[in-house]
PDB file of N, CA and C in Angstrom:
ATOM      1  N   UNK A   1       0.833  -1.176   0.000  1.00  0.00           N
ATOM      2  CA  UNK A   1       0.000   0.000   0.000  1.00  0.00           C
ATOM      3  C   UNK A   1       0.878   1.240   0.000  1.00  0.00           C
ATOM      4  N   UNK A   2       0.452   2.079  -0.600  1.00  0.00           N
ATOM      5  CA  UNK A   2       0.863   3.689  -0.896  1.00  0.00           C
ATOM      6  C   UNK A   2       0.662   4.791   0.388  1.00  0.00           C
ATOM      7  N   UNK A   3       1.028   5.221   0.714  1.00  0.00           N
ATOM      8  CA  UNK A   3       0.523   6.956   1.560  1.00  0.00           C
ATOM      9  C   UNK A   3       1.156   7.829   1.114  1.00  0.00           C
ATOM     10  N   UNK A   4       0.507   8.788   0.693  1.00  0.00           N
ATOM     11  CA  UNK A   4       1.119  10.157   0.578  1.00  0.00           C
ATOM     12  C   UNK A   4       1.363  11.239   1.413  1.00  0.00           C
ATOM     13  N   UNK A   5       2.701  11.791   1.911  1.00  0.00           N
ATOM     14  CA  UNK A   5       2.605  12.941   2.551  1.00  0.00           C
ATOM     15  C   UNK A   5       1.998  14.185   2.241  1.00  0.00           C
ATOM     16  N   UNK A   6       0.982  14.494   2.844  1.00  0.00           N
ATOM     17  CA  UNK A   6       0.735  16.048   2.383  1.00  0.00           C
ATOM     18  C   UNK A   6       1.944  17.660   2.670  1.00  0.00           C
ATOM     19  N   UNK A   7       1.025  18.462   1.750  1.00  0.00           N
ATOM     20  CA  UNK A   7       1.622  19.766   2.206  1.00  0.00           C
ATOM     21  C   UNK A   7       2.053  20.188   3.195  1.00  0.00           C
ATOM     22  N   UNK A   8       0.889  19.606   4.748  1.00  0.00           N
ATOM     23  CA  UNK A   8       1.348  19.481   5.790  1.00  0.00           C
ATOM     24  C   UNK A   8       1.715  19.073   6.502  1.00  0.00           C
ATOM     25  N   UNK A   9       2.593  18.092   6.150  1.00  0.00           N
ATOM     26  CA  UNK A   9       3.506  17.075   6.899  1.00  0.00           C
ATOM     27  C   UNK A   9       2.839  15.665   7.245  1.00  0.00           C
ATOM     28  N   UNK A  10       1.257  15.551   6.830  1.00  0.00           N
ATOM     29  CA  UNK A  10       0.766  14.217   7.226  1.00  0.00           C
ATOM     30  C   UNK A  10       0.929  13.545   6.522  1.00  0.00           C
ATOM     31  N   UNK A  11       0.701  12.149   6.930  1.00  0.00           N
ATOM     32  CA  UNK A  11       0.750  10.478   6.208  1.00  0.00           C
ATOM     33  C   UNK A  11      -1.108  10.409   6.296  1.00  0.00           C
ATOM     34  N   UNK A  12      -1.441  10.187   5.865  1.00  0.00           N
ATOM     35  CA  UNK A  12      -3.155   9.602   5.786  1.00  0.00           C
ATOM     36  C   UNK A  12      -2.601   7.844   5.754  1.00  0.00           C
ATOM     37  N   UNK A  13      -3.121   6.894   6.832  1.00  0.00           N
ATOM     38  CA  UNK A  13      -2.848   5.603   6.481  1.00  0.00           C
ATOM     39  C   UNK A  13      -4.321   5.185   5.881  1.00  0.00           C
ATOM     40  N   UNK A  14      -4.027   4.382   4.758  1.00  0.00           N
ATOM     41  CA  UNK A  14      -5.322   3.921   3.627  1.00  0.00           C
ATOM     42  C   UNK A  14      -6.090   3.437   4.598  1.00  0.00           C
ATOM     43  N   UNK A  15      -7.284   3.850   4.076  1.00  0.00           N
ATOM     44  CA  UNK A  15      -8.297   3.169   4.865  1.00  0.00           C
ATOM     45  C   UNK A  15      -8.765   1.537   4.825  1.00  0.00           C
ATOM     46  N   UNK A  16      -7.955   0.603   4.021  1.00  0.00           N
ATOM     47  CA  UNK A  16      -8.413  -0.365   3.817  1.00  0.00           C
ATOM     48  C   UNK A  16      -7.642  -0.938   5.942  1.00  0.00           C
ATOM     49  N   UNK A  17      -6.088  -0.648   5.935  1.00  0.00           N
ATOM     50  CA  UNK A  17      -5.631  -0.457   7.032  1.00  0.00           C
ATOM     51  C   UNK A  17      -6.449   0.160   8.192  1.00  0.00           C
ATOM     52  N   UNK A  18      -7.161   1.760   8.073  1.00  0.00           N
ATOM     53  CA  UNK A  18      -7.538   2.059   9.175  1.00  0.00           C
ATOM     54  C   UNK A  18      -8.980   1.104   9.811  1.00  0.00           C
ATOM     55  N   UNK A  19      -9.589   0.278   8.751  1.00  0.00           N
ATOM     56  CA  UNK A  19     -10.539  -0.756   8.972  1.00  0.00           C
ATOM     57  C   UNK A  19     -10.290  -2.029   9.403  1.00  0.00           C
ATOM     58  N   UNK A  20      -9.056  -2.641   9.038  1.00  0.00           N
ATOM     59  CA  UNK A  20      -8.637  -3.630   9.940  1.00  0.00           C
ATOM     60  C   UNK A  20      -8.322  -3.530  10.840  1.00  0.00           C
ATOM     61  N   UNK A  21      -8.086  -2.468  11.582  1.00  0.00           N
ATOM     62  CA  UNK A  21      -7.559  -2.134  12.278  1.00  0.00           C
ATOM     63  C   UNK A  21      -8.456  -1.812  13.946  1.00  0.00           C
ATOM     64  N   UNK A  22      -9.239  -1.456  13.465  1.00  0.00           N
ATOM     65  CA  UNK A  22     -10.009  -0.301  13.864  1.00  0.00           C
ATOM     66  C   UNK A  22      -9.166   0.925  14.167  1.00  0.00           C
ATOM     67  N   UNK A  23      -8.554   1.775  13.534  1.00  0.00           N
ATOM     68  CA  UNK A  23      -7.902   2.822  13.899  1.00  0.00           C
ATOM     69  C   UNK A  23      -8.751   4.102  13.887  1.00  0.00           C
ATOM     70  N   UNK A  24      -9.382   4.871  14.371  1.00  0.00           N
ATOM     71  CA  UNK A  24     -10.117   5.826  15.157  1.00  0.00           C
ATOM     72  C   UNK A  24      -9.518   7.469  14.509  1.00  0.00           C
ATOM     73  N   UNK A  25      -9.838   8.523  13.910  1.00  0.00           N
ATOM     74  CA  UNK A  25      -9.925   9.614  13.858  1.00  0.00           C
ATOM     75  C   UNK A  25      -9.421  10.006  15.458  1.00  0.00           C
ATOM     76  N   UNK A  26      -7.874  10.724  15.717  1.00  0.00           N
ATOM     77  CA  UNK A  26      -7.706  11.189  16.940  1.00  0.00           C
ATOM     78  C   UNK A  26      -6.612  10.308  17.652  1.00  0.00           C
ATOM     79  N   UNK A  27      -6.499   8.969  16.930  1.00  0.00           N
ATOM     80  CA  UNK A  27      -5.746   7.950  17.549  1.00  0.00           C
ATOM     81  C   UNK A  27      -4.123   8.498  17.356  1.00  0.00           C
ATOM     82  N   UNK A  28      -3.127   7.477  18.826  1.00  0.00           N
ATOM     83  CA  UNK A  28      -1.313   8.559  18.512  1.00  0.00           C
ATOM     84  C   UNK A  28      -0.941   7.175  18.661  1.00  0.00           C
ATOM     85  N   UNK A  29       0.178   7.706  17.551  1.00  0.00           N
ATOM     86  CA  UNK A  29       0.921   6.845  16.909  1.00  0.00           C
ATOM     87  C   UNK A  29       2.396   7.264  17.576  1.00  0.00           C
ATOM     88  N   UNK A  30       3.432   6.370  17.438  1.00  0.00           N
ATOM     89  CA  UNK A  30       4.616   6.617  17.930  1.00  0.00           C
ATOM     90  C   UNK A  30       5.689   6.256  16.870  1.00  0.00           C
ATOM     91  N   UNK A  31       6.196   7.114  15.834  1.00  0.00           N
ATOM     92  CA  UNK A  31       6.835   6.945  14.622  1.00  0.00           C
ATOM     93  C   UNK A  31       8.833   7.441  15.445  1.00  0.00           C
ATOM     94  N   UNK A  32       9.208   5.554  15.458  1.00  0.00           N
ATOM     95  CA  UNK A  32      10.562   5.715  14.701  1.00  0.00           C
ATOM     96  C   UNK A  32      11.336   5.845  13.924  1.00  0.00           C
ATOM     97  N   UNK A  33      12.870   6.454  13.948  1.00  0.00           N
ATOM     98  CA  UNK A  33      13.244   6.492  12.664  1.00  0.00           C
ATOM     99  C   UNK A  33      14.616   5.343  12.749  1.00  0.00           C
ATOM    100  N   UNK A  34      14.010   4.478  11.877  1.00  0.00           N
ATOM    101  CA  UNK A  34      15.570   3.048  12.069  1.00  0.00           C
ATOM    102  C   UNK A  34      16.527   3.539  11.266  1.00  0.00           C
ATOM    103  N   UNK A  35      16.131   4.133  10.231  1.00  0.00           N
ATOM    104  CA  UNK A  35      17.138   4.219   9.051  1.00  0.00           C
ATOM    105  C   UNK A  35      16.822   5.498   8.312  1.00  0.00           C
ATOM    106  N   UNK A  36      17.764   6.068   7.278  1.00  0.00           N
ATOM    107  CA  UNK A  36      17.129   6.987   6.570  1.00  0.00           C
ATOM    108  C   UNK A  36      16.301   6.116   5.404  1.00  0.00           C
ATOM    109  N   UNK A  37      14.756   6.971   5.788  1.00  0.00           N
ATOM    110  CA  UNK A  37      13.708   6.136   4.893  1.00  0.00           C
ATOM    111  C   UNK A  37      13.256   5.291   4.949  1.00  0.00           C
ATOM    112  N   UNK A  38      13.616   4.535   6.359  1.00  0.00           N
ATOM    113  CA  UNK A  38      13.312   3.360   7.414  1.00  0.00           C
ATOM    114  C   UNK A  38      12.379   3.842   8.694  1.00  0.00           C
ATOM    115  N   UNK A  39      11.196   3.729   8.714  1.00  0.00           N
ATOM    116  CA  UNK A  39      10.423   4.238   9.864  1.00  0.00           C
ATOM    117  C   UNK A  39       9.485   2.931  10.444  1.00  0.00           C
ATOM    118  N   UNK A  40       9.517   2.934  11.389  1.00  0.00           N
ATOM    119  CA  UNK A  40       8.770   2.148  12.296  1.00  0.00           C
ATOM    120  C   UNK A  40       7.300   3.191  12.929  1.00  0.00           C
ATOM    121  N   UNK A  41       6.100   2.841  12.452  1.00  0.00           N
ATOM    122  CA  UNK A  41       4.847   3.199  13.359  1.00  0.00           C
ATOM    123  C   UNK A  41       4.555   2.549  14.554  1.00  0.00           C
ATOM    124  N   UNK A  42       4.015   3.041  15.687  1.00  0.00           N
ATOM    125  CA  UNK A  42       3.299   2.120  16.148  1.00  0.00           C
ATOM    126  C   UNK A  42       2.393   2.586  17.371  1.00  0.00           C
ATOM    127  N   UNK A  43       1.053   2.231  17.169  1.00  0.00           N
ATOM    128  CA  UNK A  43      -0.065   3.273  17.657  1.00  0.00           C
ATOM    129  C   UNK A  43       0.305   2.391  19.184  1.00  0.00           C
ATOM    130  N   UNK A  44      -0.403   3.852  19.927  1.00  0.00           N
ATOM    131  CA  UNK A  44      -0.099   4.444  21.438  1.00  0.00           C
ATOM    132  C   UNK A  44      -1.587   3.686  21.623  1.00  0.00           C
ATOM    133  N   UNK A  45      -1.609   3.107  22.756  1.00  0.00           N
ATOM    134  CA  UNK A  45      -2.595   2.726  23.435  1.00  0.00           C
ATOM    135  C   UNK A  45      -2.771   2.936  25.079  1.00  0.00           C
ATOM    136  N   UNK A  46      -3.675   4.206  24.953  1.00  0.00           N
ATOM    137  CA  UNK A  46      -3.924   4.409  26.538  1.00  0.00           C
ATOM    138  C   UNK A  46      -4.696   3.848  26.995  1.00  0.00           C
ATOM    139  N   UNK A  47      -4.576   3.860  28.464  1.00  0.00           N
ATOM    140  CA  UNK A  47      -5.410   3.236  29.403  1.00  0.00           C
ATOM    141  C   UNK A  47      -6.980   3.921  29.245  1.00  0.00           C
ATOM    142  N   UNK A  48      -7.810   2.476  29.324  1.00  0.00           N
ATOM    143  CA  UNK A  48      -9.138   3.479  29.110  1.00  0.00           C
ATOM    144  C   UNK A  48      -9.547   4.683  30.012  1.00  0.00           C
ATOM    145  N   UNK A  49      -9.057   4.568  31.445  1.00  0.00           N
ATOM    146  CA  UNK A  49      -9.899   6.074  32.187  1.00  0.00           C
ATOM    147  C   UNK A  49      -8.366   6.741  32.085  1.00  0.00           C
ATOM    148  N   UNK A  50      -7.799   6.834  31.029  1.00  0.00           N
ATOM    149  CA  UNK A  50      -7.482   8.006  31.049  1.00  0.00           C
ATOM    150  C   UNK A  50      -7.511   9.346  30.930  1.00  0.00           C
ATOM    151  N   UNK A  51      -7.129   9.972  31.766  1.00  0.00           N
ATOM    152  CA  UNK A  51      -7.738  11.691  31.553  1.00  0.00           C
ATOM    153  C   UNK A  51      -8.906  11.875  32.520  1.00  0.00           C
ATOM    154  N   UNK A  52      -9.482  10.900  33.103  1.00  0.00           N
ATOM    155  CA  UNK A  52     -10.711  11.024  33.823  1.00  0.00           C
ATOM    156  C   UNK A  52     -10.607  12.071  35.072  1.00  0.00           C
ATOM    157  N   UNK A  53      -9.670  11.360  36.020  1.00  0.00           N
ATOM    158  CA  UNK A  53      -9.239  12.533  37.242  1.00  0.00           C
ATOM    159  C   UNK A  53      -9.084  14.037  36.922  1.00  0.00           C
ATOM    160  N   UNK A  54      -8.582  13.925  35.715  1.00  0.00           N
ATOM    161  CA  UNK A  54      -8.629  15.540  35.247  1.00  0.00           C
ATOM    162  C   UNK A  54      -9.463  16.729  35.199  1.00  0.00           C
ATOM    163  N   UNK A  55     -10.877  15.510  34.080  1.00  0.00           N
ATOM    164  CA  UNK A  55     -11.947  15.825  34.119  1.00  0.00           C
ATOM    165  C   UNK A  55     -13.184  15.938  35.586  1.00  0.00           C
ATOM    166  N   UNK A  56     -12.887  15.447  35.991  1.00  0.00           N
ATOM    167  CA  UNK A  56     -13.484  15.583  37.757  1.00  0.00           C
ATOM    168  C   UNK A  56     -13.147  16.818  38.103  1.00  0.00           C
ATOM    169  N   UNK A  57     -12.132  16.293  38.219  1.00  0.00           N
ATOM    170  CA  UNK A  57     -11.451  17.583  38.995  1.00  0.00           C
ATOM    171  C   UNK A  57     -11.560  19.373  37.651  1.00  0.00           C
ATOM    172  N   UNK A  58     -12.102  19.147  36.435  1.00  0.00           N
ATOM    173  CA  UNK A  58     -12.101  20.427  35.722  1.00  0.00           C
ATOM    174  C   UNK A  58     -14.024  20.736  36.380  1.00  0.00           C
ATOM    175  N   UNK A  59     -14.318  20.002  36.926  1.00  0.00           N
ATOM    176  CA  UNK A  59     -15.889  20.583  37.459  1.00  0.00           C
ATOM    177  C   UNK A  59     -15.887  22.264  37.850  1.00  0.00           C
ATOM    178  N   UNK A  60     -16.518  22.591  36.986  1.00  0.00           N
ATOM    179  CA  UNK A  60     -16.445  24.402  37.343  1.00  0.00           C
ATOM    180  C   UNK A  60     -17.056  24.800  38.882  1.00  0.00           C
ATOM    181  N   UNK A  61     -18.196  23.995  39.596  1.00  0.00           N
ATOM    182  CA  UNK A  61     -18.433  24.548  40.816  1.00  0.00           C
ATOM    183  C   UNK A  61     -17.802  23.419  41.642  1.00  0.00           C
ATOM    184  N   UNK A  62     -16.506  23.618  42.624  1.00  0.00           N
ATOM    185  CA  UNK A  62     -16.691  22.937  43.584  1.00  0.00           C
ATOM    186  C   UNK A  62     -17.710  22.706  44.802  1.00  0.00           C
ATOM    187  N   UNK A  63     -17.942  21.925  45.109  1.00  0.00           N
ATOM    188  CA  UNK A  63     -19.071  21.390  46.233  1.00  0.00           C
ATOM    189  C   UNK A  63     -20.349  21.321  45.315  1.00  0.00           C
ATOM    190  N   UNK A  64     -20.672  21.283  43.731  1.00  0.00           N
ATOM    191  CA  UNK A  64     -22.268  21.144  43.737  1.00  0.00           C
ATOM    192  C   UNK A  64     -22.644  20.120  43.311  1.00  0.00           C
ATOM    193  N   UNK A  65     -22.436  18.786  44.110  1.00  0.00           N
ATOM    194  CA  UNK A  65     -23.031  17.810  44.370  1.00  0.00           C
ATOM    195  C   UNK A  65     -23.314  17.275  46.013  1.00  0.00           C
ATOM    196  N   UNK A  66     -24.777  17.546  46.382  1.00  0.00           N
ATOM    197  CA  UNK A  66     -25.580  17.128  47.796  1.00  0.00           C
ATOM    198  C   UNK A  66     -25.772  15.868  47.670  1.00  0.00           C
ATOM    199  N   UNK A  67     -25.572  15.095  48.320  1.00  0.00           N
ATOM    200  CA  UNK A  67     -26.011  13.964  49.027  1.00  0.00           C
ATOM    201  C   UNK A  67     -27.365  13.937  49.071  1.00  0.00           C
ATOM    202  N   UNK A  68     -28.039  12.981  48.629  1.00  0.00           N
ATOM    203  CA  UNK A  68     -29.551  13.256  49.207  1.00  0.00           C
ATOM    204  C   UNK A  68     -29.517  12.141  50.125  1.00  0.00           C
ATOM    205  N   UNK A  69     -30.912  12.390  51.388  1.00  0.00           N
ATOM    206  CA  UNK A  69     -31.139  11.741  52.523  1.00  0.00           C
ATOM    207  C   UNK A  69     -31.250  10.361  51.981  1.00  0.00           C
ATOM    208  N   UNK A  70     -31.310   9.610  52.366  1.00  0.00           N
ATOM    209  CA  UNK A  70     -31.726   7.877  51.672  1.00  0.00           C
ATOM    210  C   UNK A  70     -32.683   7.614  53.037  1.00  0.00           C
ATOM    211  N   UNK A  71     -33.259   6.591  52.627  1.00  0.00           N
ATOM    212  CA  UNK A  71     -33.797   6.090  53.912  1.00  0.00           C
ATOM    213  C   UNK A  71     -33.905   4.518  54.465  1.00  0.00           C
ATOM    214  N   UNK A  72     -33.860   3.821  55.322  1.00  0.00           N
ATOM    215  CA  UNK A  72     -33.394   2.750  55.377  1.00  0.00           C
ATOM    216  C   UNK A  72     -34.081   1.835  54.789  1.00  0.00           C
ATOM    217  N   UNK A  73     -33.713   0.275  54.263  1.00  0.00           N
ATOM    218  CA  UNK A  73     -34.205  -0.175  53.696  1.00  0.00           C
ATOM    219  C   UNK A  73     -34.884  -1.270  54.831  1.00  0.00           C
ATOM    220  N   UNK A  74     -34.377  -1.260  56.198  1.00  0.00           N
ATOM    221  CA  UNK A  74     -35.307  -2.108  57.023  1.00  0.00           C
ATOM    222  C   UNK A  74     -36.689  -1.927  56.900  1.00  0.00           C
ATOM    223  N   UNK A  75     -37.687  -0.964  56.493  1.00  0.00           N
ATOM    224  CA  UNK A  75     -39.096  -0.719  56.571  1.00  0.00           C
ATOM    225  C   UNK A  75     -39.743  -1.504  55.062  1.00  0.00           C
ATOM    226  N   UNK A  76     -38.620  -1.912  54.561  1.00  0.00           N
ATOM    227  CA  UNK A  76     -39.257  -2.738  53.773  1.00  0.00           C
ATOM    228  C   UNK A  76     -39.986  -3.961  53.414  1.00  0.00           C
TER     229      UNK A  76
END
């Protein structure tokens, strides 16, 4: 298979690849260089909750989540 670099420095990998693959719009890749004209790809796989703590913690009001009362489940 072929890729062309664009104007702006990208590789587009063919989509027959990004379908076997499942490779995702957004996905990081980690490109070595072995040789001149010798490159090694090889996609980055994060942990799924990654970034999560971040996002918690980007909550614009601290404290606006109350507890609500519960009530016991013995009266059941």
């Amino acid at each position: 298979m072929v890729a062309t670099l664009s104007s702006k420095g990208q590789i587009v990998l063919p989509a027959e690849l990004r379908h076997q693959d499942g490779i995702q719009t957004g996905q990081k890749f980690e490109i070595e260089r072995l040789d001149r004209g010798d490159y090694r790809l090889v996609q980055i796989i994060e942990p799924a909750n990654q970034g999560v703590v971040d996002w918690l913690l980007a909550c614009p009001v601290k404290g606006w989540y109350t507890p609500i009362e519960s009530g016991s489940t013995d009266s059941l």
